[in-house]
N, C-alpha and C. Protein backbone atom coordinates (compact mmCIF):
# COMPACT_ATOMS: atom_id res chain seq x y z
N UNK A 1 88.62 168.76 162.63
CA UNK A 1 88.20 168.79 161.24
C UNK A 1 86.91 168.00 161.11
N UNK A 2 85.83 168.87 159.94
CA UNK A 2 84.77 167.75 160.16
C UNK A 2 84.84 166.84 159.22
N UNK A 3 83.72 166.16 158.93
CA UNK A 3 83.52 165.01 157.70
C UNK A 3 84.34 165.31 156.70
N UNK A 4 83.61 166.76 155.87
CA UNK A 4 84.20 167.26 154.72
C UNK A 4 84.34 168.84 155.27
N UNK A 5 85.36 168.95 155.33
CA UNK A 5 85.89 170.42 155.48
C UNK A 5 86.48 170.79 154.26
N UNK A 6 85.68 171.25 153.36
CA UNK A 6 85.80 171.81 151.52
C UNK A 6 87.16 172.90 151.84
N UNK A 7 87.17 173.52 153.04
CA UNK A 7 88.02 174.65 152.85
C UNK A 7 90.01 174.09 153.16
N UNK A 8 89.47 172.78 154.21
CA UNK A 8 90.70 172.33 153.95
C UNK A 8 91.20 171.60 152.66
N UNK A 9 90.43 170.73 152.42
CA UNK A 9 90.36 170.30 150.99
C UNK A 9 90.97 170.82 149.81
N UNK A 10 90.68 172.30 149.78
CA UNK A 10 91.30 172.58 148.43
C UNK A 10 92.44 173.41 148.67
N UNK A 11 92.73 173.71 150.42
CA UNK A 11 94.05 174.68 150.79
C UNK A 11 94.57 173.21 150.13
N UNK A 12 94.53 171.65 150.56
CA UNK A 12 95.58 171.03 150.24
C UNK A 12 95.90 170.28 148.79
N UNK A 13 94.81 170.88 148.37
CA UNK A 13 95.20 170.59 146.35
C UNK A 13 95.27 171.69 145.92
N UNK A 14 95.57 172.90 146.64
CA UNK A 14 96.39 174.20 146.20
C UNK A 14 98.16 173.79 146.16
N UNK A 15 98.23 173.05 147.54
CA UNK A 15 99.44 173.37 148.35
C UNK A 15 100.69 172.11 147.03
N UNK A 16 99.71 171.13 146.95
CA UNK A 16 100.21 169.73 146.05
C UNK A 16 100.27 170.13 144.62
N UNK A 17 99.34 171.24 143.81
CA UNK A 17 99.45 172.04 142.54
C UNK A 17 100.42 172.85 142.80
N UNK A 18 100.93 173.17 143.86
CA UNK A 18 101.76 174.35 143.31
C UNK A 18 103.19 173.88 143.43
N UNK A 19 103.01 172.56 144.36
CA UNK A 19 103.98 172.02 144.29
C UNK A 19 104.84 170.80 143.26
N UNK A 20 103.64 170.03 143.04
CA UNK A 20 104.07 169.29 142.20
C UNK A 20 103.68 169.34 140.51
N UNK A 21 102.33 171.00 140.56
CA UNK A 21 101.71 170.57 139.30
C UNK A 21 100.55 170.32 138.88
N UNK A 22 100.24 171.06 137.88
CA UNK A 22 98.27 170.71 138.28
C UNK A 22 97.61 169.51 137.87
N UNK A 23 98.71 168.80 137.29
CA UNK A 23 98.55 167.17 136.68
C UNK A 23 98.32 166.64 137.92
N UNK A 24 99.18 166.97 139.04
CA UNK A 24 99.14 166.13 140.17
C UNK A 24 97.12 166.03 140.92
N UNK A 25 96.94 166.75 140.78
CA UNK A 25 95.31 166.93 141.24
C UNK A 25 94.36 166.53 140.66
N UNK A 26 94.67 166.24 139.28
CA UNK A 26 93.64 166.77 138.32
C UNK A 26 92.99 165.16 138.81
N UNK A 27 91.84 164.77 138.23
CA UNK A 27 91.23 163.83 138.50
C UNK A 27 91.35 162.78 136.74
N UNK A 28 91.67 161.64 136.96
CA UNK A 28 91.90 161.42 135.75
C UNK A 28 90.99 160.63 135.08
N UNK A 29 89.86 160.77 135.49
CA UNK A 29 88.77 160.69 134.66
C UNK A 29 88.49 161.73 133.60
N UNK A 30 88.82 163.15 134.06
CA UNK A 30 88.44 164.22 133.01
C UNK A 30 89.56 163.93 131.68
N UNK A 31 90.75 163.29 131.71
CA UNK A 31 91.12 163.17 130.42
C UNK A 31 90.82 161.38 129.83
N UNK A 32 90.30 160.48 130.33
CA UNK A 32 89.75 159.23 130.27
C UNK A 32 88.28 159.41 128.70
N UNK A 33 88.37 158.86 127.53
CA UNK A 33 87.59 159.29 127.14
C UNK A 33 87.48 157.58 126.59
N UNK A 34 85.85 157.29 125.86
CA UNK A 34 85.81 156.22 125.22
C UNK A 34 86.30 155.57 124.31
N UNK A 35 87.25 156.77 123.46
CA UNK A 35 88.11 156.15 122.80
C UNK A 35 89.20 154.97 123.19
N UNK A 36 89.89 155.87 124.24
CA UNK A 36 90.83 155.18 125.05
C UNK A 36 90.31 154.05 125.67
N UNK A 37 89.01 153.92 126.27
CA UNK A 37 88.82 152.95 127.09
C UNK A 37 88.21 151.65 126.25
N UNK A 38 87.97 152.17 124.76
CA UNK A 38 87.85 151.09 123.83
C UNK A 38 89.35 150.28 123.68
N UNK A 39 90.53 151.01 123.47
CA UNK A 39 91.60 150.70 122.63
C UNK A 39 92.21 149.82 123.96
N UNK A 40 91.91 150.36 125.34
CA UNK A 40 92.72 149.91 126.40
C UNK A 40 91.93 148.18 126.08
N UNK A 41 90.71 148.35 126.17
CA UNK A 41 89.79 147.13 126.62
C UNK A 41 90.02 145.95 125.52
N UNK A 42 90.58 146.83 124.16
CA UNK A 42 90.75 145.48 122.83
C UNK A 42 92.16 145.58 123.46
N UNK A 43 93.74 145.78 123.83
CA UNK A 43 94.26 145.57 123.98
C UNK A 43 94.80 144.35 125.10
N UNK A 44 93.70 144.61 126.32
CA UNK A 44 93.48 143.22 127.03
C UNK A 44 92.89 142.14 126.63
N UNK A 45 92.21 142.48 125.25
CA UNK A 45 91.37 141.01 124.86
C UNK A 45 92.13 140.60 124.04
N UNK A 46 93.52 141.15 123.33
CA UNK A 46 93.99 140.84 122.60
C UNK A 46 95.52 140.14 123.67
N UNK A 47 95.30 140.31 124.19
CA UNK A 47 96.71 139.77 125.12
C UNK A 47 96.16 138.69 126.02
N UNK A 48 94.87 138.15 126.46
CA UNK A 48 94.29 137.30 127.16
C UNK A 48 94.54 135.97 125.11
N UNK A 49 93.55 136.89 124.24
CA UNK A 49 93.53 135.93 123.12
C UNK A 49 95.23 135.08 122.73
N UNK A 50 96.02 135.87 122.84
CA UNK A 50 97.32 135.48 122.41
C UNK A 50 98.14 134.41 123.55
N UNK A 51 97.44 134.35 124.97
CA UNK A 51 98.35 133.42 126.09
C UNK A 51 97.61 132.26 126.34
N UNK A 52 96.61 132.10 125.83
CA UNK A 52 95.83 130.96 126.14
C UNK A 52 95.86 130.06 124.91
N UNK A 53 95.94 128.85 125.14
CA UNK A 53 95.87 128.02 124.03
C UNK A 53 95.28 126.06 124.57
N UNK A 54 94.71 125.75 123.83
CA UNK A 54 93.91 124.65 124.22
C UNK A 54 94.11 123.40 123.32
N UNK A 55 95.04 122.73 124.01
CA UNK A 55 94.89 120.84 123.08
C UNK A 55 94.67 120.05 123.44
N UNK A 56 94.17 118.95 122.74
CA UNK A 56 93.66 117.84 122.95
C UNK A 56 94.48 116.35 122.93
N UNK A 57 94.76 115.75 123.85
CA UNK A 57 95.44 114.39 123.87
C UNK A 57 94.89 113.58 124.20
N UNK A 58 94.77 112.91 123.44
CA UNK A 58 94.27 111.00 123.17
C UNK A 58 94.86 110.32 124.05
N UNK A 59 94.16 109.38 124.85
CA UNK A 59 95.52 108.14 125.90
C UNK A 59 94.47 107.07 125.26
N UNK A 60 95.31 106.04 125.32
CA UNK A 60 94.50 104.29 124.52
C UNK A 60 95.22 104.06 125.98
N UNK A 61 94.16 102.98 126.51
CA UNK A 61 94.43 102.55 128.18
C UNK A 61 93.42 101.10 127.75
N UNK A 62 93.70 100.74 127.16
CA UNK A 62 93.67 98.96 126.88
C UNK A 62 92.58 99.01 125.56
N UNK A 63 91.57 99.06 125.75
CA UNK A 63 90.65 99.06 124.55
C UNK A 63 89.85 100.61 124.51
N UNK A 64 90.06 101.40 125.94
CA UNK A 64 89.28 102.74 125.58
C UNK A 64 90.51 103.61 125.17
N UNK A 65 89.70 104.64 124.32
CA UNK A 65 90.39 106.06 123.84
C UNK A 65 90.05 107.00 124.90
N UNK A 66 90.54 107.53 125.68
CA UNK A 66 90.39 108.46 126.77
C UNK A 66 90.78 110.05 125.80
N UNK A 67 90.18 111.32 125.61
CA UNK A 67 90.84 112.10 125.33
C UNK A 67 90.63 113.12 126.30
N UNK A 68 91.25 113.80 126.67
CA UNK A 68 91.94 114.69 127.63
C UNK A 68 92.14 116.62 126.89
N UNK A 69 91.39 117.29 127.03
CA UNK A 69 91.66 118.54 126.96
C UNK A 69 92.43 119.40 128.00
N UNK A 70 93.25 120.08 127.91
CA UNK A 70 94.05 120.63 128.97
C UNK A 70 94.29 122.06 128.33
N UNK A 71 94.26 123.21 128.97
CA UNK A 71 94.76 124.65 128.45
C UNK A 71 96.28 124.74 128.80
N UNK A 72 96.59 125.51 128.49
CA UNK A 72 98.13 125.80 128.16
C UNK A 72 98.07 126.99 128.23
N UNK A 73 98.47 127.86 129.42
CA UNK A 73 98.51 129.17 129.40
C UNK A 73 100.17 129.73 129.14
N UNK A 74 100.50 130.30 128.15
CA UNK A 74 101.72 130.80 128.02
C UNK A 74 101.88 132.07 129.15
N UNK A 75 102.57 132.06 129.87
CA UNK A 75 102.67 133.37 130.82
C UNK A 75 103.91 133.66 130.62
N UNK A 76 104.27 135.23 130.47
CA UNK A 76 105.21 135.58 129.61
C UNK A 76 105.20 136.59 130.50
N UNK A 77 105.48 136.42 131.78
CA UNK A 77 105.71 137.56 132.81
C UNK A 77 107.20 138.15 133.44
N UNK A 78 107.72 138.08 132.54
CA UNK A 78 108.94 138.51 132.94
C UNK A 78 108.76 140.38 132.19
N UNK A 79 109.55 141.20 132.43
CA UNK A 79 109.72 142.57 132.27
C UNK A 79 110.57 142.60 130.95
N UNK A 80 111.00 142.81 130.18
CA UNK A 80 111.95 142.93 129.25
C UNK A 80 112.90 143.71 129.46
N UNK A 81 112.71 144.67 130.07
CA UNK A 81 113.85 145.93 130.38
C UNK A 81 114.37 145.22 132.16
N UNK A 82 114.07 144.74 133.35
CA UNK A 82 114.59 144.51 133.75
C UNK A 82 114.84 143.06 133.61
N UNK A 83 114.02 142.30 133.28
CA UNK A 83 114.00 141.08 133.40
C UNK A 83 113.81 139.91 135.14
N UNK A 84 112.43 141.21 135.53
CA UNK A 84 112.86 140.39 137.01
C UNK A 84 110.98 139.95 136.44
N UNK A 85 110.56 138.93 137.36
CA UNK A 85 109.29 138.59 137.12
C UNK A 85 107.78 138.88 137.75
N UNK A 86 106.53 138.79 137.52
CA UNK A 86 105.94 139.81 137.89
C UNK A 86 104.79 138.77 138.37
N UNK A 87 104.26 138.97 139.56
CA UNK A 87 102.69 138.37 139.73
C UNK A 87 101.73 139.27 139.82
N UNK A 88 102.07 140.90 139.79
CA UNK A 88 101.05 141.65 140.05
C UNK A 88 100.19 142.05 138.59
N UNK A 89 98.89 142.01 138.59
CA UNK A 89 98.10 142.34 137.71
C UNK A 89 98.16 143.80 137.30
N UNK A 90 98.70 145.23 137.92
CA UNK A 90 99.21 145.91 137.99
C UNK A 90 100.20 146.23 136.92
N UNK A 91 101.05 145.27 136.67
CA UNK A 91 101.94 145.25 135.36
C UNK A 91 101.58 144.80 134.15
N UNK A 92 100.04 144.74 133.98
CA UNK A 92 99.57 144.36 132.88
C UNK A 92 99.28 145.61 131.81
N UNK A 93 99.03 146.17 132.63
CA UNK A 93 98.89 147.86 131.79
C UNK A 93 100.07 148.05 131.53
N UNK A 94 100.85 148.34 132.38
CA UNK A 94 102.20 149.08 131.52
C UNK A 94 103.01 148.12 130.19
N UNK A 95 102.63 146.62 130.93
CA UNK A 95 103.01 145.85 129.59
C UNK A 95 102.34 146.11 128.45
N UNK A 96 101.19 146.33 128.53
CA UNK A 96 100.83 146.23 127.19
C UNK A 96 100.75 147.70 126.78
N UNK A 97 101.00 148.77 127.36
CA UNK A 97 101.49 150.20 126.97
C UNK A 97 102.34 150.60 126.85
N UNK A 98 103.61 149.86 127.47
CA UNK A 98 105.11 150.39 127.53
C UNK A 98 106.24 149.60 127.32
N UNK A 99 105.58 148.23 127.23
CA UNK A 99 106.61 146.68 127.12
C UNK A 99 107.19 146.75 128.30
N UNK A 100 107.19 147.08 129.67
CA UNK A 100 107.60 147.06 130.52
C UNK A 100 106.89 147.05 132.05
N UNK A 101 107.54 146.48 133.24
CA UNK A 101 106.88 146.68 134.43
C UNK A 101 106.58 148.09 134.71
N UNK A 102 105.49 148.19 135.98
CA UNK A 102 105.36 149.62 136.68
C UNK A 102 106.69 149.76 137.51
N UNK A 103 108.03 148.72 137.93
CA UNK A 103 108.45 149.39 138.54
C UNK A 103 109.36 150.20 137.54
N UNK A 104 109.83 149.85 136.30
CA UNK A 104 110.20 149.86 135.35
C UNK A 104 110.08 151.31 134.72
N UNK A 105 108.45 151.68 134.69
CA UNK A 105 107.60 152.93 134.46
C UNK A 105 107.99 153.97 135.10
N UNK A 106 108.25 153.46 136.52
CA UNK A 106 108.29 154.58 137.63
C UNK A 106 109.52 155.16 137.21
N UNK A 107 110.57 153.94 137.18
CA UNK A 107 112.17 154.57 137.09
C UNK A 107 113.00 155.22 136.04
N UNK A 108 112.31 154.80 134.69
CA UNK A 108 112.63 155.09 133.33
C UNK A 108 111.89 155.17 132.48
N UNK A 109 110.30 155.46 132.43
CA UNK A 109 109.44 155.86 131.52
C UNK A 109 108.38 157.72 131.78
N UNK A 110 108.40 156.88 133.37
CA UNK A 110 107.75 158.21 133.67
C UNK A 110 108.46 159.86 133.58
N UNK A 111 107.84 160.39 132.51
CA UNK A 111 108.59 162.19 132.47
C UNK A 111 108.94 161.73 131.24
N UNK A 112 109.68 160.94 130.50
CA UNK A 112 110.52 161.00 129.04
C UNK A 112 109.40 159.79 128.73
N UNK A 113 108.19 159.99 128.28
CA UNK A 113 107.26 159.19 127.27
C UNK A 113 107.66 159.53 125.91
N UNK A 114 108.18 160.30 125.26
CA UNK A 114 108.51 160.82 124.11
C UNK A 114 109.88 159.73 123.96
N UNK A 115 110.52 159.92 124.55
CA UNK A 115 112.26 159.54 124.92
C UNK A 115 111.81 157.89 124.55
N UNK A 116 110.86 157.53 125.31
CA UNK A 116 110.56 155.77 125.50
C UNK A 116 109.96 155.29 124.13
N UNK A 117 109.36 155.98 124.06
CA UNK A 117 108.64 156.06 122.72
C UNK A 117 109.04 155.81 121.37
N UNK A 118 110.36 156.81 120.99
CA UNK A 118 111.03 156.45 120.10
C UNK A 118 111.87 155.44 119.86
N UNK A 119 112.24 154.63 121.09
CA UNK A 119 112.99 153.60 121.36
C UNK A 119 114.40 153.64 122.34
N UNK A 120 114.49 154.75 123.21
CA UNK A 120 115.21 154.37 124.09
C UNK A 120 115.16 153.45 125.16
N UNK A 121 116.27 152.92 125.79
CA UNK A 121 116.20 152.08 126.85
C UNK A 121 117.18 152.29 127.81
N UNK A 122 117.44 151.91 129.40
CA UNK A 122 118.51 152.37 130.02
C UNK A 122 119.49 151.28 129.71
N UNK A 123 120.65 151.95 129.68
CA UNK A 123 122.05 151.09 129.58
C UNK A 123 122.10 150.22 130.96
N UNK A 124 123.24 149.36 130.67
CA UNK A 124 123.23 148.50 132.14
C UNK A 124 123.35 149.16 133.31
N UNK A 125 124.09 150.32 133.06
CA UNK A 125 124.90 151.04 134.63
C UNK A 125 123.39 151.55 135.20
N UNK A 126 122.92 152.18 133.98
CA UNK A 126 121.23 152.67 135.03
C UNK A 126 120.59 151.25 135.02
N UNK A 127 120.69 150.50 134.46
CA UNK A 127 119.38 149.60 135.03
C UNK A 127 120.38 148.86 136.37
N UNK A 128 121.12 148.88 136.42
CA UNK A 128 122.19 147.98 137.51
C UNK A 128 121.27 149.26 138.88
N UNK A 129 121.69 150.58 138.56
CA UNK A 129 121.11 151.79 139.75
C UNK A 129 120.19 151.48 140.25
N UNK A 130 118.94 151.26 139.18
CA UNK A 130 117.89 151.22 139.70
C UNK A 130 117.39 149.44 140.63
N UNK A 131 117.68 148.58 140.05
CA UNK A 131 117.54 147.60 140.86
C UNK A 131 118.24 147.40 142.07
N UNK A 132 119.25 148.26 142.07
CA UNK A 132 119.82 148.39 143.53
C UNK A 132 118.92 149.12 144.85
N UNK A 133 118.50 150.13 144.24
CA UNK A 133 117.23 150.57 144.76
C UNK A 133 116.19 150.34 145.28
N UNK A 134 116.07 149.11 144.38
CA UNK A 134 114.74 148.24 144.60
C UNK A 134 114.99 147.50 145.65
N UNK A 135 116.31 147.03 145.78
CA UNK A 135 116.44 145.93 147.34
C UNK A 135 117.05 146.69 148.28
């Protein structure tokens, strides 16, 4: 095969469309528009604005006033639907799109966005399934 062999190329985003779907190929920039990438971009500035917080403490250490600024980052990384905890930056999108982790997304959001949407959630027996899975 060479560098770019165009003809294999699209036998195998024939073979993946017909199999999984023409969503599966599509490039997702063509549905990415500035709207969205406005609403995504205030939604991270609005979730950076809400975890950070900054005070000031005074120490008296004989005759000086020492004051001391320190941030206070609230990190609120736990999942709500499973409740396991998250360091990947990765789960910042789906949190702030779905109230939930990506692994979360994968197992019970992805296909029923409508379903999630209106306010369903999995009962214990599926969320018990799916974390079994996970280990």
């Amino acid at each position: 095969m060479s560098k770019k062999d165009y003809n294999y190329i699209a036998s195998m985003e024939k073979s993946i469309s017909d199999k999984y779907g023409k969503q599966a190929v599509q490039d997702f920039r063509n549905t990415w528009e500035p709207e969205k990438e406005n609403e995504y971009l205030q939604q991270l500035q609005e979730q950076r604005k809400g975890k950070t917080t900054t005070s000031t403490t005074k120490y008296t250490v004989g005759d000086i006033l020492i004051s001391k600024r320190r941030s206070e980052k609230n990190r609120d990384r736990s999942c709500p639907v499973c409740k396991t905890y998250s360091f990947s930056t990765r789960d910042d999108l789906y949190m702030n799109r779905f109230k939930c982790c990506f692994r979360c997304y994968i197992d019970f959001v992805e296909g029923t966005e409508e379903k999630w949407k209106t306010g369903w959630r999995p009962n214990e027996e599926q969320l018990a399934t799916a974390l079994g899975r996970r280990k």
